[in-house]
Protein backbone atom coordinates (compact mmCIF):
# COMPACT_ATOMS: atom_id res chain seq x y z
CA UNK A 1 15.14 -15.22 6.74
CA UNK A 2 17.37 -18.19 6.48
CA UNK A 3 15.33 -20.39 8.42
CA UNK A 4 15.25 -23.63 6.04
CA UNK A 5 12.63 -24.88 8.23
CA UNK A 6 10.01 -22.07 7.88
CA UNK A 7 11.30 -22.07 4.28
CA UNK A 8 10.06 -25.76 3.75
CA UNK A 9 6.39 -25.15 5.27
CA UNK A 10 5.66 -22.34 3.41
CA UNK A 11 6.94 -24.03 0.18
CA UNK A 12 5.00 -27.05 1.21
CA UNK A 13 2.20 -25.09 1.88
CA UNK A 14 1.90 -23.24 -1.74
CA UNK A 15 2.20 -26.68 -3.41
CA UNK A 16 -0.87 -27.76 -1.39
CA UNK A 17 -2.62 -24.75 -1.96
CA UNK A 18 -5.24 -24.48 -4.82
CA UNK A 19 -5.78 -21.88 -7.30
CA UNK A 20 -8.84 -21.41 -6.13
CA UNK A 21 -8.05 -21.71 -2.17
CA UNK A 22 -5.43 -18.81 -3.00
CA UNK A 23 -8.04 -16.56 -4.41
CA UNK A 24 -9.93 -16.75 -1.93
CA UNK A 25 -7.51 -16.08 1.22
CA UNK A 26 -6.60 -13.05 -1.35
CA UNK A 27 -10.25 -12.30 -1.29
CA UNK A 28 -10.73 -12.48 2.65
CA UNK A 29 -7.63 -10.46 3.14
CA UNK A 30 -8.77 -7.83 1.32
CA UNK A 31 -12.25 -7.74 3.03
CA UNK A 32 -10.46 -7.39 6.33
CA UNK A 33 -8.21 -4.37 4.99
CA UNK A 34 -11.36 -2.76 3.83
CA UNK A 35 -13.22 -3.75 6.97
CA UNK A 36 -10.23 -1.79 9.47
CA UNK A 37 -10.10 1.25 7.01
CA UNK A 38 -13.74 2.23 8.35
CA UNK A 39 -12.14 2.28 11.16
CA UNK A 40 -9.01 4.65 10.24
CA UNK A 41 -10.55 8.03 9.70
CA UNK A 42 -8.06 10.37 7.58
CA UNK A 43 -5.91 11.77 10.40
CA UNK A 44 -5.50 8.65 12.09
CA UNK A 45 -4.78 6.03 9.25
CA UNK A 46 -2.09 8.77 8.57
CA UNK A 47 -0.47 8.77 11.62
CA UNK A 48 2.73 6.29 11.99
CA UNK A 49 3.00 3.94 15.23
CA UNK A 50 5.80 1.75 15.96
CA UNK A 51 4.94 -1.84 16.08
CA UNK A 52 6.44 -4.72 17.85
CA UNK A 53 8.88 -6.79 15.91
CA UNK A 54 6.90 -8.82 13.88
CA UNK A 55 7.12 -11.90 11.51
CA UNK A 56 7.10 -10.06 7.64
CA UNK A 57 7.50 -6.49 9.19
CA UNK A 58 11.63 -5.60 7.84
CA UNK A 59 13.18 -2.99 10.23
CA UNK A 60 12.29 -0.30 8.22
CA UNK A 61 8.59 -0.88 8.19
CA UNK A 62 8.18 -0.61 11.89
CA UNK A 63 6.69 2.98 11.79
CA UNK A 64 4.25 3.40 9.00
CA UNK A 65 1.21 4.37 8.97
CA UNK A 66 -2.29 2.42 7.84
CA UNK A 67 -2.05 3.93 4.71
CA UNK A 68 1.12 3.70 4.17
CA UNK A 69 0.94 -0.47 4.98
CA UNK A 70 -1.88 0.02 2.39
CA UNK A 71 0.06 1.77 0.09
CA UNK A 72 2.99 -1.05 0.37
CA UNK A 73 0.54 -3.85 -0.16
CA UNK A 74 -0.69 -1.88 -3.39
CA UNK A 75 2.89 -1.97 -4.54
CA UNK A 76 3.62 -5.36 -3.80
CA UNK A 77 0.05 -6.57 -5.29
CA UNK A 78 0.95 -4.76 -9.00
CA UNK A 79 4.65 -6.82 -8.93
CA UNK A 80 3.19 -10.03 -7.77
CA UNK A 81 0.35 -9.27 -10.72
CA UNK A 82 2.85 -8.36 -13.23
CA UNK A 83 5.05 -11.69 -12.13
CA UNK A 84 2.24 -14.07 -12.39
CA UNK A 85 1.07 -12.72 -15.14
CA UNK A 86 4.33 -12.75 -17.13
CA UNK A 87 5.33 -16.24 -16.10
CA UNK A 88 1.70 -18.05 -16.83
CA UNK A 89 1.85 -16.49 -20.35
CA UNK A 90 5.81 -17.39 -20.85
CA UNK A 91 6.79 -13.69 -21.35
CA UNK A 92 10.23 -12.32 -20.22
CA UNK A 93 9.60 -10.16 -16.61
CA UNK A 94 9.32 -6.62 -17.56
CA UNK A 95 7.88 -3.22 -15.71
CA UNK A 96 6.36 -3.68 -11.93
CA UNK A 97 8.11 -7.35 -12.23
CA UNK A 98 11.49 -6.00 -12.19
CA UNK A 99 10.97 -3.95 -8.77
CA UNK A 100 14.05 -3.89 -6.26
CA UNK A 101 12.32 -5.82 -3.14
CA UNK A 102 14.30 -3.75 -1.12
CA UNK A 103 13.50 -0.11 -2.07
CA UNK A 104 11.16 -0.14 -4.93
CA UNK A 105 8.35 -1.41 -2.23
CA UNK A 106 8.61 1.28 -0.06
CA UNK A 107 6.04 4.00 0.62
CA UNK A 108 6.51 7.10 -1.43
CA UNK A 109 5.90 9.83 0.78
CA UNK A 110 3.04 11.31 2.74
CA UNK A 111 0.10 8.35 2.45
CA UNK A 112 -3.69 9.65 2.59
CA UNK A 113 -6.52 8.04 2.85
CA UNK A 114 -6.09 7.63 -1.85
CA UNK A 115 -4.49 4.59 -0.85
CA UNK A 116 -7.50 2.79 0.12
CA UNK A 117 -8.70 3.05 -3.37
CA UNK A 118 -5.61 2.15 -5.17
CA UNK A 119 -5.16 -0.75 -2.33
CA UNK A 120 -8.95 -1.96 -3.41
CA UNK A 121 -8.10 -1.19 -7.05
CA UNK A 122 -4.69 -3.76 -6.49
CA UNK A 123 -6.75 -6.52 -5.67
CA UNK A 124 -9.87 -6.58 -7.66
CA UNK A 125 -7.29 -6.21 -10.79
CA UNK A 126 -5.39 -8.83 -9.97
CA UNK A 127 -8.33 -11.41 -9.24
CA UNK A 128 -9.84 -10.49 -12.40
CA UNK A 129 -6.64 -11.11 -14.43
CA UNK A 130 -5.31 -14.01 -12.62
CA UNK A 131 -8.65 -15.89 -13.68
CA UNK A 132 -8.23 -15.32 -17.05
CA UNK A 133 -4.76 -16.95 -17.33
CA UNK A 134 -3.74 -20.82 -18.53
CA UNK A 135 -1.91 -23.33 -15.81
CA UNK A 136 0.08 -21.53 -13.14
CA UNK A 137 1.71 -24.25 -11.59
CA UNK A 138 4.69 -25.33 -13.53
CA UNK A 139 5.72 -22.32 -15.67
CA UNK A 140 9.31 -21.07 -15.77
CA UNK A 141 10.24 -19.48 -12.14
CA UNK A 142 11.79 -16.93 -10.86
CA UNK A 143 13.59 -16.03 -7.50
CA UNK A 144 11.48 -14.91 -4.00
CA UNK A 145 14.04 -12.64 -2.25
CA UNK A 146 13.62 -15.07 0.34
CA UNK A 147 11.77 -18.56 -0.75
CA UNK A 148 13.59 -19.26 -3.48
CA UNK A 149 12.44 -19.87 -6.95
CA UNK A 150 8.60 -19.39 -7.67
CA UNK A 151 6.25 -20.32 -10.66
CA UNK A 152 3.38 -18.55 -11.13
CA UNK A 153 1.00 -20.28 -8.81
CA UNK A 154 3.59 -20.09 -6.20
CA UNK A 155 3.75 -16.16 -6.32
CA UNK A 156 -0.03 -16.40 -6.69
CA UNK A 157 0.12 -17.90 -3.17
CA UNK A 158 2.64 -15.56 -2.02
CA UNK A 159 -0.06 -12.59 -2.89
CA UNK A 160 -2.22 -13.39 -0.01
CA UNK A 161 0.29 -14.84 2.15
CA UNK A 162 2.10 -11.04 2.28
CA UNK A 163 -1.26 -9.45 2.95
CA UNK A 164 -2.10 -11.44 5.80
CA UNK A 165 1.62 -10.64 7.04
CA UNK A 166 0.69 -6.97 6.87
CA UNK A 167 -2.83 -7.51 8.30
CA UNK A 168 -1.63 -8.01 11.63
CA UNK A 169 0.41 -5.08 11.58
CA UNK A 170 -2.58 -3.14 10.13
CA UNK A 171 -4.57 -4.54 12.85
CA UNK A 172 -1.63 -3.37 15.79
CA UNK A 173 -1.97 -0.14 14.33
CA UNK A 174 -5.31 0.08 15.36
CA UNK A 175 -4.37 -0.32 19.20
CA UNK A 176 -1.54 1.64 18.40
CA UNK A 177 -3.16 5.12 17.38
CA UNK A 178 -4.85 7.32 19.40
């Protein structure tokens, strides 16, 4: 994305965003993820779809599955987790924090209905770590593939920002499969 526009909102946006305001649309998210999984029995949150360009959705994400958007988002969630986590307490990025945007978030193979669990598992670690750290806003940064330079409460905000992206393709999914 190279829009500087869209770039400025969404900046603009995190900056206006509390802590607190970004746990919570993390929180929501997450309850709506859980909400369409009872709604994805095995063979059908397996089964791939192609979804209309969307907003978030790269190329090569088109045709996944439900589990395998929930098996991205789980990937995502534990590099976000390690970022934040690394830049609140001033440590150098290291493991899940180091992950190629481009290929390391991609699903691994066949997705089953596991990811729900290690989706859930994603989030409820990360809520319960991110409240146990000092200041986020105004730690050292480091780059968004696409947003520039983030500090910790910046990527915080990113978290639930990139699962609401993904919600809406969960959700076309759900008209998608049979």
């Amino acid at each position: 994305m190279s829009n500087p526009v869209i770039k400025a909102v969404i900046r603009t946006r995190f900056l206006l965003t509390s802590r607190e305001k970004a746990s919570g649309l993390i929180r929501n998210s997450a309850d709506a993820y859980l909400r369409l999984a009872e709604r994805f029995d095995g063979a059908r949150g397996a089964m791939p779809a192609r979804v209309p360009s969307m907003i978030g959705v790269d190329p090569e994400m088109r045709d996944w599955s439900f589990f395998q958007v929930l098996e991205h988002n789980a990937i995502v969630n534990r590099g976000i987790a390690a970022t934040v986590e690394a830049l609140a307490l001033g440590k150098e990025l290291s493991g899940a924090a180091l992950m190629n945007p481009r290929t390391d978030v991609l699903p691994k193979g066949l997705s089953g209905p596991e990811q729900l669990e290690f989706f859930r598992r994603s989030v409820e670690d990360y809520l319960a770590m991110v409240g146990t750290l000092p200041e986020l806003r105004g730690t050292e940064e480091t780059p968004h593939p696409i947003f520039g330079s983030f500090d910790a409460h910046k990527w915080h905000c990113m978290f639930g920002l990139h699962l609401g992206l993904h919600l809406r393709q969960a959700e076309k999914l759900l008209s998608l499969v049979p």
